[in-house]
Protein backbone atom coordinates (compact mmCIF):
# COMPACT_ATOMS: atom_id res chain seq x y z
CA UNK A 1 -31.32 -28.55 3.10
CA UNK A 2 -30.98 -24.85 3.40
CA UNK A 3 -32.92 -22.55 5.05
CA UNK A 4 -35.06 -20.32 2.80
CA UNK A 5 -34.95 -16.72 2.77
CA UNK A 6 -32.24 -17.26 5.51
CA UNK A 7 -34.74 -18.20 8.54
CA UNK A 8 -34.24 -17.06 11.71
CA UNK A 9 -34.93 -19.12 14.65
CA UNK A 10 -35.07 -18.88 18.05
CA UNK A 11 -34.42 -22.04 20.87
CA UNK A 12 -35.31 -21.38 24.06
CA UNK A 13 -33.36 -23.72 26.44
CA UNK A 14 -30.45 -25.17 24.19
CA UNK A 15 -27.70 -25.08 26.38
CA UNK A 16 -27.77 -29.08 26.41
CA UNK A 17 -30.23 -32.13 25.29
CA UNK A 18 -32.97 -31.23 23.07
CA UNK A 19 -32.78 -27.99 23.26
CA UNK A 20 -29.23 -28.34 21.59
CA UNK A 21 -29.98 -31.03 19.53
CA UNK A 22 -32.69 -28.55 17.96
CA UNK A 23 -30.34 -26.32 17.35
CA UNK A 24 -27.66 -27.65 15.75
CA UNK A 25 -30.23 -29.58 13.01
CA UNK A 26 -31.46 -26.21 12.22
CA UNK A 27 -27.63 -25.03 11.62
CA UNK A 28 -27.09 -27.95 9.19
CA UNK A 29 -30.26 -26.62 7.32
CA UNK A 30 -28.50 -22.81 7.71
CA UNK A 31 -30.71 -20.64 9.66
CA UNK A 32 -29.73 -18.18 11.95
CA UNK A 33 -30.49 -19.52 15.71
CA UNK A 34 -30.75 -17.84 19.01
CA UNK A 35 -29.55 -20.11 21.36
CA UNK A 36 -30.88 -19.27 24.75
CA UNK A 37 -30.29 -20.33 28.35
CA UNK A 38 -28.38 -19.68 32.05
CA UNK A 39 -25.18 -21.93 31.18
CA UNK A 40 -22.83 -19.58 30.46
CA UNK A 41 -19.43 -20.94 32.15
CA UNK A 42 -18.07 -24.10 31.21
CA UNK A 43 -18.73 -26.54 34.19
CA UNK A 44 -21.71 -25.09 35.69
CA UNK A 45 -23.80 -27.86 35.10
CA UNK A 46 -22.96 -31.00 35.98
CA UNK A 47 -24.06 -32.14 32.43
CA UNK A 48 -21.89 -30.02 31.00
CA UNK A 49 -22.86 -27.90 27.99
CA UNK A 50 -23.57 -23.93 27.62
CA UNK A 51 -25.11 -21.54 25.11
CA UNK A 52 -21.90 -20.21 23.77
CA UNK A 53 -20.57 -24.18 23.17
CA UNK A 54 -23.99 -24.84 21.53
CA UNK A 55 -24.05 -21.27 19.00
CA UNK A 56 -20.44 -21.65 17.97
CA UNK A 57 -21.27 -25.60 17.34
CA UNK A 58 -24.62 -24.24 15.13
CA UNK A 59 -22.02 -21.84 13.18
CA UNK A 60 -19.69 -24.20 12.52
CA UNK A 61 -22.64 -27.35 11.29
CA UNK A 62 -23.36 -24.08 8.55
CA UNK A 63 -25.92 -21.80 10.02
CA UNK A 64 -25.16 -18.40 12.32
CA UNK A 65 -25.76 -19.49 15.76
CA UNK A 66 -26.13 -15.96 18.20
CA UNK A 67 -26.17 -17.08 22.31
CA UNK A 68 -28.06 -15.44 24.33
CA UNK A 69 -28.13 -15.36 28.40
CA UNK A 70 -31.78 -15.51 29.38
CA UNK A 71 -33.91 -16.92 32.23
CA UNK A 72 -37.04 -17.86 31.01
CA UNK A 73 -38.75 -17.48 34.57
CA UNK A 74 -38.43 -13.66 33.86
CA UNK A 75 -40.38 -11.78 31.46
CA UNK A 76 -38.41 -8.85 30.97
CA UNK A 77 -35.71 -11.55 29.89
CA UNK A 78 -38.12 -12.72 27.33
CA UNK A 79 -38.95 -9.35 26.18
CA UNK A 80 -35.18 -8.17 25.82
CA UNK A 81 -34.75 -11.64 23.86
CA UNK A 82 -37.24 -10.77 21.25
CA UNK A 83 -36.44 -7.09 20.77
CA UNK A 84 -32.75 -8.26 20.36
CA UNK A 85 -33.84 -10.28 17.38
CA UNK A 86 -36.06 -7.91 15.75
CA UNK A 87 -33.14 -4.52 16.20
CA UNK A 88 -30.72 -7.23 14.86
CA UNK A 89 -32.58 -9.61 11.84
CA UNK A 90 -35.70 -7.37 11.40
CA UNK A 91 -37.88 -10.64 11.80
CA UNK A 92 -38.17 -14.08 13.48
CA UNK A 93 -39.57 -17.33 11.02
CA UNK A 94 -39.55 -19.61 14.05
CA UNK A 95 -39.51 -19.99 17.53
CA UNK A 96 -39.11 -23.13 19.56
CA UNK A 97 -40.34 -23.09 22.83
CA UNK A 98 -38.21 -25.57 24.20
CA UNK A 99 -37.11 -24.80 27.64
CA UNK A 100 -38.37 -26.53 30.66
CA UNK A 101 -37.46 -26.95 34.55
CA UNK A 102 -36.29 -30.27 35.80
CA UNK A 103 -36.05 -31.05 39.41
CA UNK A 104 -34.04 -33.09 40.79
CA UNK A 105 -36.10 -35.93 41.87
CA UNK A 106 -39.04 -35.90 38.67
CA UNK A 107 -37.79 -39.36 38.02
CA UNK A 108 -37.36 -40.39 41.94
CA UNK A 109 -39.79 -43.36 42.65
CA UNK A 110 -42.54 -42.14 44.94
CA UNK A 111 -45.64 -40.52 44.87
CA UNK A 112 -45.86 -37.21 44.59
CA UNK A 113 -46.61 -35.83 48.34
CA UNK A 114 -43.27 -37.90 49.00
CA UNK A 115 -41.03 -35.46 46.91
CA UNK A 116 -40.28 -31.87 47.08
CA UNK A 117 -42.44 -29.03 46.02
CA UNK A 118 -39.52 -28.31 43.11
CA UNK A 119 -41.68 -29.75 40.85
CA UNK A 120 -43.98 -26.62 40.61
CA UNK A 121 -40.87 -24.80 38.57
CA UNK A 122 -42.39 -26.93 35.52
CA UNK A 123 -44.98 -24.48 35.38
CA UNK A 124 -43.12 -21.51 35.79
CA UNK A 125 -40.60 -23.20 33.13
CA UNK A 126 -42.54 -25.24 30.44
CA UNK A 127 -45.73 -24.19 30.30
CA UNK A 128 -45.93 -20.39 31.68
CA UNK A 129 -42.72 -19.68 29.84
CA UNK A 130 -43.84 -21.13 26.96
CA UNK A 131 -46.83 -18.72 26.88
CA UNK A 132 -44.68 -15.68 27.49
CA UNK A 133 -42.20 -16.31 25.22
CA UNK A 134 -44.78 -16.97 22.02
CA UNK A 135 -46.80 -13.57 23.75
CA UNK A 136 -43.77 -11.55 23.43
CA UNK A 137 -42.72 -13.08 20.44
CA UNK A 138 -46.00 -12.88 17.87
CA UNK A 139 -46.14 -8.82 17.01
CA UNK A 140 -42.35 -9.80 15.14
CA UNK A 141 -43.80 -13.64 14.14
CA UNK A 142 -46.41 -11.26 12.44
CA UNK A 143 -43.81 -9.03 10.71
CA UNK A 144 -42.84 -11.84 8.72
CA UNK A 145 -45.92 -13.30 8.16
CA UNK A 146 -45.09 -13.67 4.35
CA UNK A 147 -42.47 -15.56 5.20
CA UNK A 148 -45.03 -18.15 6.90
CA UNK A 149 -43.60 -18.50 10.44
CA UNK A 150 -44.00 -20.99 12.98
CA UNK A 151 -44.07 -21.89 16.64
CA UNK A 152 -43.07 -25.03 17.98
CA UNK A 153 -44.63 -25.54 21.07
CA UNK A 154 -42.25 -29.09 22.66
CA UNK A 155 -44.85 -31.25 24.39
CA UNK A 156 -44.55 -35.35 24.97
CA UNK A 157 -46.45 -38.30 25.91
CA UNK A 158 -46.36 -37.22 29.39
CA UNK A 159 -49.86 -34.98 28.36
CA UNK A 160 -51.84 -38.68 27.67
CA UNK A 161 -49.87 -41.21 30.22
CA UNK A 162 -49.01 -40.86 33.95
CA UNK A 163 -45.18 -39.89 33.10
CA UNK A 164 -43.18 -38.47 35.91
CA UNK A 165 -46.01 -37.45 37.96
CA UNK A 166 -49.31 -34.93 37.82
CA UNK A 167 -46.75 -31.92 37.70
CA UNK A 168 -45.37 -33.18 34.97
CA UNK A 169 -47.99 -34.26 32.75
CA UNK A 170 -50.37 -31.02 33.93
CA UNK A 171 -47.38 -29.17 31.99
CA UNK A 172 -47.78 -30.95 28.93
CA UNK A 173 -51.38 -31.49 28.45
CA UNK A 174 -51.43 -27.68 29.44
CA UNK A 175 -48.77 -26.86 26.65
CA UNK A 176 -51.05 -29.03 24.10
CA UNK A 177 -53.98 -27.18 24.81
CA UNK A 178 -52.46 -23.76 24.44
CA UNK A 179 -51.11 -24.92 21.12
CA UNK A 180 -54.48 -25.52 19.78
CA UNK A 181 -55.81 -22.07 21.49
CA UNK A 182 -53.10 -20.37 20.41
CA UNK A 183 -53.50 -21.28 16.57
CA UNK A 184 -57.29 -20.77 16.87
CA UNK A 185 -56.63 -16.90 17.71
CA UNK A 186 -53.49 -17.18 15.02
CA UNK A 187 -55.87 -18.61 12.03
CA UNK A 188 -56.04 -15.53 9.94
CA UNK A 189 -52.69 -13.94 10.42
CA UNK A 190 -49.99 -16.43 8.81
CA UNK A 191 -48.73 -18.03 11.69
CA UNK A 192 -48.70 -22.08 12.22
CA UNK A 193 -48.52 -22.87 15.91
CA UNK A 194 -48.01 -26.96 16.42
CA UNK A 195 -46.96 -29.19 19.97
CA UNK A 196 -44.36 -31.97 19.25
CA UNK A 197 -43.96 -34.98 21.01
CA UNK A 198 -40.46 -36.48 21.08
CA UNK A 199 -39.91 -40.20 21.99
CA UNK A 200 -37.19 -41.37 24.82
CA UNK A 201 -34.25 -39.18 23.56
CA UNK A 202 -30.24 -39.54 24.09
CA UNK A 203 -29.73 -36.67 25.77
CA UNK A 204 -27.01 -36.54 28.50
CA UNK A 205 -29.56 -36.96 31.60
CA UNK A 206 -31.02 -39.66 30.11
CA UNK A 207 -27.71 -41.25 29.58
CA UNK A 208 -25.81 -40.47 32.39
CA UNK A 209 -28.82 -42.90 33.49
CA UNK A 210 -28.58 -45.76 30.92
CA UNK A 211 -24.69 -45.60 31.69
CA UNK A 212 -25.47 -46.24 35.46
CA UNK A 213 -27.64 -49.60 34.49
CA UNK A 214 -26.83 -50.42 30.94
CA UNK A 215 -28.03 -54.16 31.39
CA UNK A 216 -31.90 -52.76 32.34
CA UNK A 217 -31.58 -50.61 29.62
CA UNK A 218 -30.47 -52.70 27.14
CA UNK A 219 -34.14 -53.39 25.21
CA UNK A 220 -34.80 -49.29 25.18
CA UNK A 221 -31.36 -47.90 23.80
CA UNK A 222 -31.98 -49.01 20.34
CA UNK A 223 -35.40 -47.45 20.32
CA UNK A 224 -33.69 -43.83 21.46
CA UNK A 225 -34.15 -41.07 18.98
CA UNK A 226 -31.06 -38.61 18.66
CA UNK A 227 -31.81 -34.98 20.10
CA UNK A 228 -31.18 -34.10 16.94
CA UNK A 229 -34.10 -35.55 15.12
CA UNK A 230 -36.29 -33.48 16.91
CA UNK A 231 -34.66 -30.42 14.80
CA UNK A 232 -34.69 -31.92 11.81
CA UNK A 233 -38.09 -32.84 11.77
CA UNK A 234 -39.08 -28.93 12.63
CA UNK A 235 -36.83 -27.59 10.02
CA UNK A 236 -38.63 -29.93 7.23
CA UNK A 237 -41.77 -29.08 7.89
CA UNK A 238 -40.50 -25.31 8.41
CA UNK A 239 -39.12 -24.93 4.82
CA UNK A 240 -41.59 -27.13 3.06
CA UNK A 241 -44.71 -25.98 1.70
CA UNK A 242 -46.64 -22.83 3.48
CA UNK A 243 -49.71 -25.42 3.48
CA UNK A 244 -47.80 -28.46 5.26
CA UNK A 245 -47.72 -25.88 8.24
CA UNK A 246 -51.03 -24.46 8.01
CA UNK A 247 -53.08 -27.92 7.94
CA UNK A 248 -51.09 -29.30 11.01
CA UNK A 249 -51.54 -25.78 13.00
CA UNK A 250 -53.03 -26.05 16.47
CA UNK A 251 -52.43 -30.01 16.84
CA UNK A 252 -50.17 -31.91 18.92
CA UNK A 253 -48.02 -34.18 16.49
CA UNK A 254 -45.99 -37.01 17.42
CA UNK A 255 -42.16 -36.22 16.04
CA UNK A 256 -41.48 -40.07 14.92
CA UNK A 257 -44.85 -40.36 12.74
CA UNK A 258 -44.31 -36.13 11.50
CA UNK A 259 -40.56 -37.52 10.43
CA UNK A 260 -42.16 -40.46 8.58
CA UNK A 261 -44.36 -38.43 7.09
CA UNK A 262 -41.91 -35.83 5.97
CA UNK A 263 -39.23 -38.32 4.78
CA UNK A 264 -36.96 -37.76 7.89
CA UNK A 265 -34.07 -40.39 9.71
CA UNK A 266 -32.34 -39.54 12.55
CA UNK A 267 -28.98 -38.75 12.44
CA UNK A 268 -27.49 -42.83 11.71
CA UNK A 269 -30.22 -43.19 9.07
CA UNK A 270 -32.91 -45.22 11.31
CA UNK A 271 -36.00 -44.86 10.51
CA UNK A 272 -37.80 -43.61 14.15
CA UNK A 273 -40.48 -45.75 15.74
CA UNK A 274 -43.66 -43.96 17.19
CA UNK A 275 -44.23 -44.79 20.95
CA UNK A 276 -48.41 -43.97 20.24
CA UNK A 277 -49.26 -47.95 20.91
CA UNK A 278 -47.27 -48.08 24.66
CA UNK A 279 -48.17 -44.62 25.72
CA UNK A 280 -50.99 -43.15 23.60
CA UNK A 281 -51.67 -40.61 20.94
CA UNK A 282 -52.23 -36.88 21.10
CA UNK A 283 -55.91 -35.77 22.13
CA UNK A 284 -58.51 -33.71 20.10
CA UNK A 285 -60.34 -31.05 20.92
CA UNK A 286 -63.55 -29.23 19.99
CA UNK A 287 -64.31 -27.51 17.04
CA UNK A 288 -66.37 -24.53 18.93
CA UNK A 289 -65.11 -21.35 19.37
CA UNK A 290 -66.29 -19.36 22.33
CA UNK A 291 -64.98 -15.72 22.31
């Protein structure tokens, strides 16, 4: 599936899991990806993975993949991001506002007074950056507004179910909201703004987990969508029809059921399951409008 009118892209946070996964579906499709992140030198994450390993990997699946250091706690890093895009492609068709902060303990068993205060870097990194990235980024999302651009705002079932703890979930129901604000004040201008919800993914966390206790993990593996799906879902609905992105703007949209919907598989042909029964489905809000 190429990428019309050779879409450019940006990932925030692709240096490993989703992030990457993201990325590399968009290179199959062909767009142009900024691959963004602090993992520059092999081996300085104990995952493993880095931007330059994740852009070469998006050139060579088809597309142009351009790395980029940047720490999204900083604004000015954001800022220099986006004018680097625009000075080099004229234009951005989508961003994906991807990266987040993950302490050390989010999955620890205990309440939330019983682990560290680390878990406050969610906000800074998921739902503040998110904000500033998309603020810096819509004067150039505007630019191309012909070209129907759109923001992908990554959310999850932690927003509607107590997942990982009140940090946690306050960062997702936050990034939900926003979404739907967001596309309210982005209505009139050409711009689609939408949360996604991925399922349990393979990413290498989450493995390096399953690997530790395959037996108790047994049930969930086969229910595990690819990182990768994620990205394929966002570039169908980003090179399908103008209207499939306008109707959907300002909602929070569960990736298995938009992937059913848009005639996506994951990357071994399943067919993904939606998790809305066990954990719940994304809210609503009001229609009013109080400016």
């Amino acid at each position: 599936m190429p990428a019309p009118q050779n879409r450019v892209a940006i990932v925030t946070g692709a240096s490993r899991g989703l992030g990457k996964g993201i990325a590399l579906a968009l290179g199959d499709a062909g767009y142009t990806v900024y691959v963004t992140g602090r993992s520059v030198a092999p081996g300085s994450h104990d995952l493993g993975g880095t931007i330059g390993e994740t852009a070469a990997a998006v050139t060579e699946r088809g597309g142009t993949g351009i790395a980029v250091v940047c720490d999204h706690r900083d604004d000015a890093a954001g800022a220099a991001l986006v004018e680097q895009v625009r000075r080099e492609r004229g234009g951005l068709d989508l961003l994906v506002n991807n990266a987040f902060a993950v302490p050390d303990d989010i999955t620890a068993s205990g309440h939330f007074w019983e682990k560290s205060l680390d878990a406050v870097a969610t906000f800074d990194v998921g739902l503040r950056s998110t904000y500033t990235m998309t603020w810096h980024a819509t004067p150039l999302l505007l630019d191309s507004a012909a070209r129907a651009p759109l923001v992908v705002n990554i959310s999850g079932f932690g927003a509607v179910c107590y997942l990982h703890g009140p940090a946690y979930g306050a960062v997702k129901a936050g990034v939900d909201k926003m979404t739907h604000d967001m596309a309210v004040d982005l209505a009139d201008c050409g711009v689609s703004v939408i949360s996604l919800w991925p399922g349990l993914l393979r990413t290498e966390r989450t493995m390096r987990v399953v690997d530790a206790d395959p037996d108790l993990y047994a049930d969930s593996l086969p229910m595990m969508e690819h990182p990768e799906l994620t990205g394929r879902v966002i570039a169908a609905l980003d090179s399908g029809p103008d209207g499939a992105k306008q109707e959907r703007s300002g909602r929070a949209l569960i990736g298995a059921e938009l992937a059913v919907e848009l005639g996506v598989t994951d990357v071994d042909g399943r067919v993904p399951l939606s998790r809305r029964e066990l954990l719940g489905g994304p809210p609503t809000y009001s229609d009013a409008v109080v400016r």
